[in-house]
PDB file of N, CA and C in Angstrom:
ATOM      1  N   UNK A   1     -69.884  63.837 102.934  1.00  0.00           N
ATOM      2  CA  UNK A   1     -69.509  64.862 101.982  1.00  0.00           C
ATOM      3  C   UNK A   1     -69.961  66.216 102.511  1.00  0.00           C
ATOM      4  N   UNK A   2     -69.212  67.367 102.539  1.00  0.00           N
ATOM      5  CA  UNK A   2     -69.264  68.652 102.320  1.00  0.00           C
ATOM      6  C   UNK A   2     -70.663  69.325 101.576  1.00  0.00           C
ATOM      7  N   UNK A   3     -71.125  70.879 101.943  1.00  0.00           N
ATOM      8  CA  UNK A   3     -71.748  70.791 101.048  1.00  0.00           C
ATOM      9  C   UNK A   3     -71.490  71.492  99.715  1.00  0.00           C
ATOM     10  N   UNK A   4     -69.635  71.558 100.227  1.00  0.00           N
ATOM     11  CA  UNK A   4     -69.098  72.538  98.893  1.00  0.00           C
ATOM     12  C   UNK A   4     -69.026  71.031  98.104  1.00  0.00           C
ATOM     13  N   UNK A   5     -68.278  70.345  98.139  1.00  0.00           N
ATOM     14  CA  UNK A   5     -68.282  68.970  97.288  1.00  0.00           C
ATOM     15  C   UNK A   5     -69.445  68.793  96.850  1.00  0.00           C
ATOM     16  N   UNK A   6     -70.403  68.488  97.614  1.00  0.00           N
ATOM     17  CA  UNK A   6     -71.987  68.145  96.795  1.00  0.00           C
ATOM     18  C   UNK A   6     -72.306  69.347  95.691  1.00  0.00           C
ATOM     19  N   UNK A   7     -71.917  70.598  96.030  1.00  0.00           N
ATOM     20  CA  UNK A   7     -72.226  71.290  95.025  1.00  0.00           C
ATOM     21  C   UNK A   7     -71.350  71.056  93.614  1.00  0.00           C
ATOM     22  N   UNK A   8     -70.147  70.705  94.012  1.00  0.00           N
ATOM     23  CA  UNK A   8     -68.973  70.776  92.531  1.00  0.00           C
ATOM     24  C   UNK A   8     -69.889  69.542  92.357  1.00  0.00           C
ATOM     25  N   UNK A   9     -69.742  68.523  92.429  1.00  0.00           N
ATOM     26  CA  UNK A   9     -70.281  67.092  91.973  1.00  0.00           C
ATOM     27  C   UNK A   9     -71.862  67.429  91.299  1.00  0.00           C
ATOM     28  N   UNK A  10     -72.514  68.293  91.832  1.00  0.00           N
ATOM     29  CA  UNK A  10     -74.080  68.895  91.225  1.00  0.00           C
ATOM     30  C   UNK A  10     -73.434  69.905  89.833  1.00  0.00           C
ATOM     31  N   UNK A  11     -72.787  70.083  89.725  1.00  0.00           N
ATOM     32  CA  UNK A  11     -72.360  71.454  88.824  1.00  0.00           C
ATOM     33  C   UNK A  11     -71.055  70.371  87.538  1.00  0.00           C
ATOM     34  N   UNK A  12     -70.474  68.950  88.088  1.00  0.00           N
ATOM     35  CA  UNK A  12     -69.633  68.766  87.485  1.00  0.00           C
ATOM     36  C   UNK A  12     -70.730  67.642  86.980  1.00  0.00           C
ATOM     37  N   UNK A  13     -72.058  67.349  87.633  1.00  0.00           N
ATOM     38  CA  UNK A  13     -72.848  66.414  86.523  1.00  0.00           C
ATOM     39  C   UNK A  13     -73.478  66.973  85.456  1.00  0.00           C
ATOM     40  N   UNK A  14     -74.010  68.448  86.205  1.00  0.00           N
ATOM     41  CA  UNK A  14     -74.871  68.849  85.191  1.00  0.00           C
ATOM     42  C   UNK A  14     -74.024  69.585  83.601  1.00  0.00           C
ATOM     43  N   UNK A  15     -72.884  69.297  83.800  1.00  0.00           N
ATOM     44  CA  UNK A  15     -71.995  70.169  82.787  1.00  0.00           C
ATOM     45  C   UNK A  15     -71.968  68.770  81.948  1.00  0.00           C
ATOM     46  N   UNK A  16     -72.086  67.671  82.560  1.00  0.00           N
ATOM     47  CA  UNK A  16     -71.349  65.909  81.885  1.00  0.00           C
ATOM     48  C   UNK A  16     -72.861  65.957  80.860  1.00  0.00           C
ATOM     49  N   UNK A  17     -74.164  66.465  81.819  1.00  0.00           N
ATOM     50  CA  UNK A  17     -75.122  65.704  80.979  1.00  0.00           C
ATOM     51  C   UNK A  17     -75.679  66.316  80.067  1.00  0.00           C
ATOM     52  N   UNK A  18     -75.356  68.173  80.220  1.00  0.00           N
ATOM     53  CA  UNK A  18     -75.284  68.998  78.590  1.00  0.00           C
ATOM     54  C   UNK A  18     -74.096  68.317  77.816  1.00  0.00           C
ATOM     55  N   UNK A  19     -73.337  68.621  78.040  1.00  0.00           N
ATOM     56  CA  UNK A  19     -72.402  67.836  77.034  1.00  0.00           C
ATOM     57  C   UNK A  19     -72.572  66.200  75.992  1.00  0.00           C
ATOM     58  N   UNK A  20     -72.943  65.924  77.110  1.00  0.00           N
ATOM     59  CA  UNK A  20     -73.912  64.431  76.555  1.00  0.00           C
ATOM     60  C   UNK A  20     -74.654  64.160  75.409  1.00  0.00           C
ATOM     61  N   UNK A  21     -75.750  65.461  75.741  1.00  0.00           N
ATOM     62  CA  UNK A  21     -76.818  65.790  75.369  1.00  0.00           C
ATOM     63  C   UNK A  21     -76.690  66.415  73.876  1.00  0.00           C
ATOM     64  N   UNK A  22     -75.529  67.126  73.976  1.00  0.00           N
ATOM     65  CA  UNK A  22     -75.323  67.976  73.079  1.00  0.00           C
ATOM     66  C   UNK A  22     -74.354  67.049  71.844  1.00  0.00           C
ATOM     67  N   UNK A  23     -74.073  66.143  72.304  1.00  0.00           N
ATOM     68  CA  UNK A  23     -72.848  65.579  71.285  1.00  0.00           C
ATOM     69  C   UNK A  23     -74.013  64.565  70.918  1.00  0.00           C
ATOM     70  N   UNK A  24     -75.156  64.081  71.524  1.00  0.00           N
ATOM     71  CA  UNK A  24     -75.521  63.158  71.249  1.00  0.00           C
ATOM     72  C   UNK A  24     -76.175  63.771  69.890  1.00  0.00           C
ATOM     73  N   UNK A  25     -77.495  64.657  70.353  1.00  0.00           N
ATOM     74  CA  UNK A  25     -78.287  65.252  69.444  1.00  0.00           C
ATOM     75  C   UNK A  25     -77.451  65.969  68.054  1.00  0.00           C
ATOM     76  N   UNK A  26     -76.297  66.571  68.241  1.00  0.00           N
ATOM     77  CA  UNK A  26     -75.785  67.125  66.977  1.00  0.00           C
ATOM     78  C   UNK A  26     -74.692  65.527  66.133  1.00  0.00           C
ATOM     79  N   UNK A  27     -75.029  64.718  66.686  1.00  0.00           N
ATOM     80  CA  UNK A  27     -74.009  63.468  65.922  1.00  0.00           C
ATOM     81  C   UNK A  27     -74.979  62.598  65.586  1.00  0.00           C
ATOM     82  N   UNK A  28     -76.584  62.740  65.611  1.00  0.00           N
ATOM     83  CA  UNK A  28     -77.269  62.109  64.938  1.00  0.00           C
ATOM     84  C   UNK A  28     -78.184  62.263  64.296  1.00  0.00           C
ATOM     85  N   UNK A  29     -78.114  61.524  62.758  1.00  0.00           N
ATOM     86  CA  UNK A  29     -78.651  61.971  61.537  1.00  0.00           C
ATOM     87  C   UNK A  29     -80.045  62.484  62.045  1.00  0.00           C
ATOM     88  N   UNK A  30     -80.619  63.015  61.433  1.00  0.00           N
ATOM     89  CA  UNK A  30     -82.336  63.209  61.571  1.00  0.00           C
ATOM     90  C   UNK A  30     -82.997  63.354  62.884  1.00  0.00           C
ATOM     91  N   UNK A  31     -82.168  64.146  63.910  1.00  0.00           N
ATOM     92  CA  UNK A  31     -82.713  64.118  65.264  1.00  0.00           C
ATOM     93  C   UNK A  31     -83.335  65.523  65.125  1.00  0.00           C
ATOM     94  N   UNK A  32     -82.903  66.664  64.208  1.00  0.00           N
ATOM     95  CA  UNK A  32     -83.527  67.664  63.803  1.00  0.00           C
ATOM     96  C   UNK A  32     -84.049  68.093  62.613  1.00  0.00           C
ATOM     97  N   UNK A  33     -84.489  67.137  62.027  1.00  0.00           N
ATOM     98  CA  UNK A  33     -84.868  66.843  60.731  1.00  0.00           C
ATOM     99  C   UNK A  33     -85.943  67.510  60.627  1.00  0.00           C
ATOM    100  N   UNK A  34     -86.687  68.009  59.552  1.00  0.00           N
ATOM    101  CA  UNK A  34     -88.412  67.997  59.015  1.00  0.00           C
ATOM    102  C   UNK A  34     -89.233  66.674  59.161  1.00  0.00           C
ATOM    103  N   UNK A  35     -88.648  65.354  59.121  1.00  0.00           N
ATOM    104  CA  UNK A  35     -88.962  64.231  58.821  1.00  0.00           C
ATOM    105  C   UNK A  35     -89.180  63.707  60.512  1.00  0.00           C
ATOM    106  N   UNK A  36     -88.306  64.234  61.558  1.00  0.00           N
ATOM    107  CA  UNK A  36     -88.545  64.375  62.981  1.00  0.00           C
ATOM    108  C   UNK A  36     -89.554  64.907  63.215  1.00  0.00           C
ATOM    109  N   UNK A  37     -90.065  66.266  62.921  1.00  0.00           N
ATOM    110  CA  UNK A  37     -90.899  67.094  63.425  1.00  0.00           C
ATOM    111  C   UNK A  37     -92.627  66.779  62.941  1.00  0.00           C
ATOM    112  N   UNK A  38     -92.219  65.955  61.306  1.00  0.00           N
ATOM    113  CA  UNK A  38     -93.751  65.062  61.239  1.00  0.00           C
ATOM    114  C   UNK A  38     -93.671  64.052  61.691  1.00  0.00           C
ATOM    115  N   UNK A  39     -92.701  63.185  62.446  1.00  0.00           N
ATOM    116  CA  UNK A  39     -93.213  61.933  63.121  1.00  0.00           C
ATOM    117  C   UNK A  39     -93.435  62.235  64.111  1.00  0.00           C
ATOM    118  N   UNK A  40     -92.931  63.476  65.047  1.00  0.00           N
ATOM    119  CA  UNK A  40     -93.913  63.994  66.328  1.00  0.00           C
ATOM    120  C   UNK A  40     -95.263  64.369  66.242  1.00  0.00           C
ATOM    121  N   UNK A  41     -95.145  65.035  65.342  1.00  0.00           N
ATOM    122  CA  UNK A  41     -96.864  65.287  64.786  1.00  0.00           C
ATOM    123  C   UNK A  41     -98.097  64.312  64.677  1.00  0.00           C
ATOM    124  N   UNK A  42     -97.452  63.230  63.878  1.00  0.00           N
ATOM    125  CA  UNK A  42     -98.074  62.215  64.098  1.00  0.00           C
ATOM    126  C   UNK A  42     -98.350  61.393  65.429  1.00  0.00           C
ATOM    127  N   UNK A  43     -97.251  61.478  66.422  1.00  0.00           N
ATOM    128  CA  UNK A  43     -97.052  60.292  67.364  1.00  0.00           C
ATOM    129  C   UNK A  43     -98.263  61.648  68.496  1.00  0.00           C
ATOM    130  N   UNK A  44     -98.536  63.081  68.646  1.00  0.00           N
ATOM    131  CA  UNK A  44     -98.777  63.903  69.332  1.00  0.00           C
ATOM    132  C   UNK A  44    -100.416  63.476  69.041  1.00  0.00           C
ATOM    133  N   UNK A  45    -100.705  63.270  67.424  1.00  0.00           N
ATOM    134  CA  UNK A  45    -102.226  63.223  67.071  1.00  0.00           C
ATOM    135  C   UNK A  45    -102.861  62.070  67.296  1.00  0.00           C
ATOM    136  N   UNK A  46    -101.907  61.022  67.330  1.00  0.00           N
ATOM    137  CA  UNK A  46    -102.189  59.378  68.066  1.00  0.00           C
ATOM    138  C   UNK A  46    -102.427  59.448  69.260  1.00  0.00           C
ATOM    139  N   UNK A  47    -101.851  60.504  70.138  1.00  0.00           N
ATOM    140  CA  UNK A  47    -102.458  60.438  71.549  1.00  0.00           C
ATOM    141  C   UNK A  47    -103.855  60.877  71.750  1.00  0.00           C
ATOM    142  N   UNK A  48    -103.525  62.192  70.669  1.00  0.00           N
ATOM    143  CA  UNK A  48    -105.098  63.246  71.536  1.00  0.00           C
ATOM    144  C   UNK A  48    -105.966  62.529  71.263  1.00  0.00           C
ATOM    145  N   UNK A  49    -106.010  62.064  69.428  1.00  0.00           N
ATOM    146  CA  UNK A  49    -106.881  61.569  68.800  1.00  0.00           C
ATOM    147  C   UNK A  49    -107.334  59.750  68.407  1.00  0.00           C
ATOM    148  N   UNK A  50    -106.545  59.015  68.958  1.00  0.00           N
ATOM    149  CA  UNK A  50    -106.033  57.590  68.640  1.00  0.00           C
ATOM    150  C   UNK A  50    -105.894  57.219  67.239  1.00  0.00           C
ATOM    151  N   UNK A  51    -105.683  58.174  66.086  1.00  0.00           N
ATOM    152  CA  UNK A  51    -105.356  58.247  64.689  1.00  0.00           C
ATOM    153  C   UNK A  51    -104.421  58.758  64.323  1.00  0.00           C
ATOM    154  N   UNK A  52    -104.008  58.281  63.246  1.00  0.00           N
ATOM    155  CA  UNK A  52    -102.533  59.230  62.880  1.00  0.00           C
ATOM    156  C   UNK A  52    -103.014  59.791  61.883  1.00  0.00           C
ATOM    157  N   UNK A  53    -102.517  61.058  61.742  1.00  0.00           N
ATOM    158  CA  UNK A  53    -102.779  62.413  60.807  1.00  0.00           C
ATOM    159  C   UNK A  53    -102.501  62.241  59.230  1.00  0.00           C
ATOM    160  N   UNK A  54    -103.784  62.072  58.786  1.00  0.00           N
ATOM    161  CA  UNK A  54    -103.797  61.267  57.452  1.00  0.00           C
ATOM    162  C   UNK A  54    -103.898  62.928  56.430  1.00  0.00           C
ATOM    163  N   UNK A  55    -104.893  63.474  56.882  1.00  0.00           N
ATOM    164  CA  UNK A  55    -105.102  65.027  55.930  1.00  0.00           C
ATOM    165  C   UNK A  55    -104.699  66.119  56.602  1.00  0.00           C
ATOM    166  N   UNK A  56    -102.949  66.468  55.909  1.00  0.00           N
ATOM    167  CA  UNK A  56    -102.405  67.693  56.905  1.00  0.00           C
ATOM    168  C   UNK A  56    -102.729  69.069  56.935  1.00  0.00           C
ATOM    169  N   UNK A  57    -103.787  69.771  57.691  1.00  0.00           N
ATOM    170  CA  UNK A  57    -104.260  71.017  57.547  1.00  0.00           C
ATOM    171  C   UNK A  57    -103.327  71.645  57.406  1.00  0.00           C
ATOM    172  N   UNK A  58    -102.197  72.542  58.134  1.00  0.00           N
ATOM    173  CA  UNK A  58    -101.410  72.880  58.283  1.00  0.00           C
ATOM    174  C   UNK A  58    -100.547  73.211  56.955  1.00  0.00           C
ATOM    175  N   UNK A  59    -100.085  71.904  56.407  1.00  0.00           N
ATOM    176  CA  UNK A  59     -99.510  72.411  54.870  1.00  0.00           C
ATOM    177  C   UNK A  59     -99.864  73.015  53.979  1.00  0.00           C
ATOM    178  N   UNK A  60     -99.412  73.528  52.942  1.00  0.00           N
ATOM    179  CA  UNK A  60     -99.921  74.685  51.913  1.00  0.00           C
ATOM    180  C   UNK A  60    -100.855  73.930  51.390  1.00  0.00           C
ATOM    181  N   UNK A  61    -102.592  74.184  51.560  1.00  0.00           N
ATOM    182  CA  UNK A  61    -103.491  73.490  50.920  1.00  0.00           C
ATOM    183  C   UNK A  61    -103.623  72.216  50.854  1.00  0.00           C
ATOM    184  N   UNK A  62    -103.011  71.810  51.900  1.00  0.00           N
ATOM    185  CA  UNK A  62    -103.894  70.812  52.602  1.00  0.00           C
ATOM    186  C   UNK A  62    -102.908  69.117  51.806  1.00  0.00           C
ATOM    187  N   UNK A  63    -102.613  68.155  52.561  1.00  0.00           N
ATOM    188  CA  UNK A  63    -102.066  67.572  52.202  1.00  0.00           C
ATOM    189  C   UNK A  63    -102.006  66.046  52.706  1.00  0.00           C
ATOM    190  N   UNK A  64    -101.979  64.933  51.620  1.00  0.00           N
ATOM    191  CA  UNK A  64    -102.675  63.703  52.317  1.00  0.00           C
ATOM    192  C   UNK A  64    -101.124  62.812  52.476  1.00  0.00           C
ATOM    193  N   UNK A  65    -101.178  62.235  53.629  1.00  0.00           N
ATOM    194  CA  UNK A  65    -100.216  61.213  53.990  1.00  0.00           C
ATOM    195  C   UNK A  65    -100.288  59.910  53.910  1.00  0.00           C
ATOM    196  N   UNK A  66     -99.572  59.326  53.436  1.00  0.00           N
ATOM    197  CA  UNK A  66     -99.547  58.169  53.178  1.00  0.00           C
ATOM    198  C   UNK A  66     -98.406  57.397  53.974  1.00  0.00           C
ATOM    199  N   UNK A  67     -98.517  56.758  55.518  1.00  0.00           N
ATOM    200  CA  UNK A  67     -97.835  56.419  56.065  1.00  0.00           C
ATOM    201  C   UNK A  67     -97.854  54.767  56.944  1.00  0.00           C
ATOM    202  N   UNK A  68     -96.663  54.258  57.693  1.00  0.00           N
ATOM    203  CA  UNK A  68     -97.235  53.420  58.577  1.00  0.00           C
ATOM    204  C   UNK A  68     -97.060  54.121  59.845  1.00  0.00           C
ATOM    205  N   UNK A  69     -98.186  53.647  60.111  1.00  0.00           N
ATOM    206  CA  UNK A  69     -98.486  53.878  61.812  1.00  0.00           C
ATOM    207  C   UNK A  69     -98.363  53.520  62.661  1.00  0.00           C
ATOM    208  N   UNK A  70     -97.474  52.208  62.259  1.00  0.00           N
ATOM    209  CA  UNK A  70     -97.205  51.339  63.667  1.00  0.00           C
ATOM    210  C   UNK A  70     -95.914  51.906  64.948  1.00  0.00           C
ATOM    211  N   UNK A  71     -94.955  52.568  64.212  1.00  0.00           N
ATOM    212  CA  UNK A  71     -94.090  53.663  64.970  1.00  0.00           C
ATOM    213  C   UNK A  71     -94.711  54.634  65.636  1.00  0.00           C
ATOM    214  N   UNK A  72     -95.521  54.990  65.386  1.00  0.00           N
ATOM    215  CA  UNK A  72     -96.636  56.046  66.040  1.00  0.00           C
ATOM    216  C   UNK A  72     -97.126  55.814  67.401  1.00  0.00           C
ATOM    217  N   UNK A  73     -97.871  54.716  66.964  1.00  0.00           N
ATOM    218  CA  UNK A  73     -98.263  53.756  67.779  1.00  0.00           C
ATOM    219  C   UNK A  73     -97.808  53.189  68.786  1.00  0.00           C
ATOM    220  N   UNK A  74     -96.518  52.697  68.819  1.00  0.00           N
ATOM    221  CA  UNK A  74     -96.037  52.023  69.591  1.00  0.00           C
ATOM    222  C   UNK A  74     -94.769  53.447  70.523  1.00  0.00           C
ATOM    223  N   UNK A  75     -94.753  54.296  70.029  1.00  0.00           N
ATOM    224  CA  UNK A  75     -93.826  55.054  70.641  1.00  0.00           C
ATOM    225  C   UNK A  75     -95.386  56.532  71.758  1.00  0.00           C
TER     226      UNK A  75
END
């Protein structure tokens, strides 16, 4: 191969795998959810901390969760 070909083929993947990317994330429910952004929270505080985030500082005055942790955990 060329290295004009290697370039279209570099430029005609990277266009396939935004596109991908993009149909995937906007065609599925809750991939940008609030409900996403606290199960990262949680799965982020299982690493630093090996617990999942039971009393949420962060929320307006403070706020207790009541969750399972085994998704946390295992992801």
């Amino acid at each position: 191969m060329s290295k004009r070909q290697v370039r279209i083929f570099l430029v005609v993947l990277f266009f396939t795998l935004i596109v991908f990317r993009l149909f995937f994330s906007l065609s599925t429910p809750f991939f940008s959810d609030a409900d996403s952004y606290f199960q990262l929270r949680q799965i982020e505080n299982v690493r630093e901390t090996g617990q999942t985030l039971i009393e949420d500082k962060l929320s307006y005055g403070g706020r207790t969760h009541i969750v399972l942790p085994l998704f946390a955990y295992v992801l």
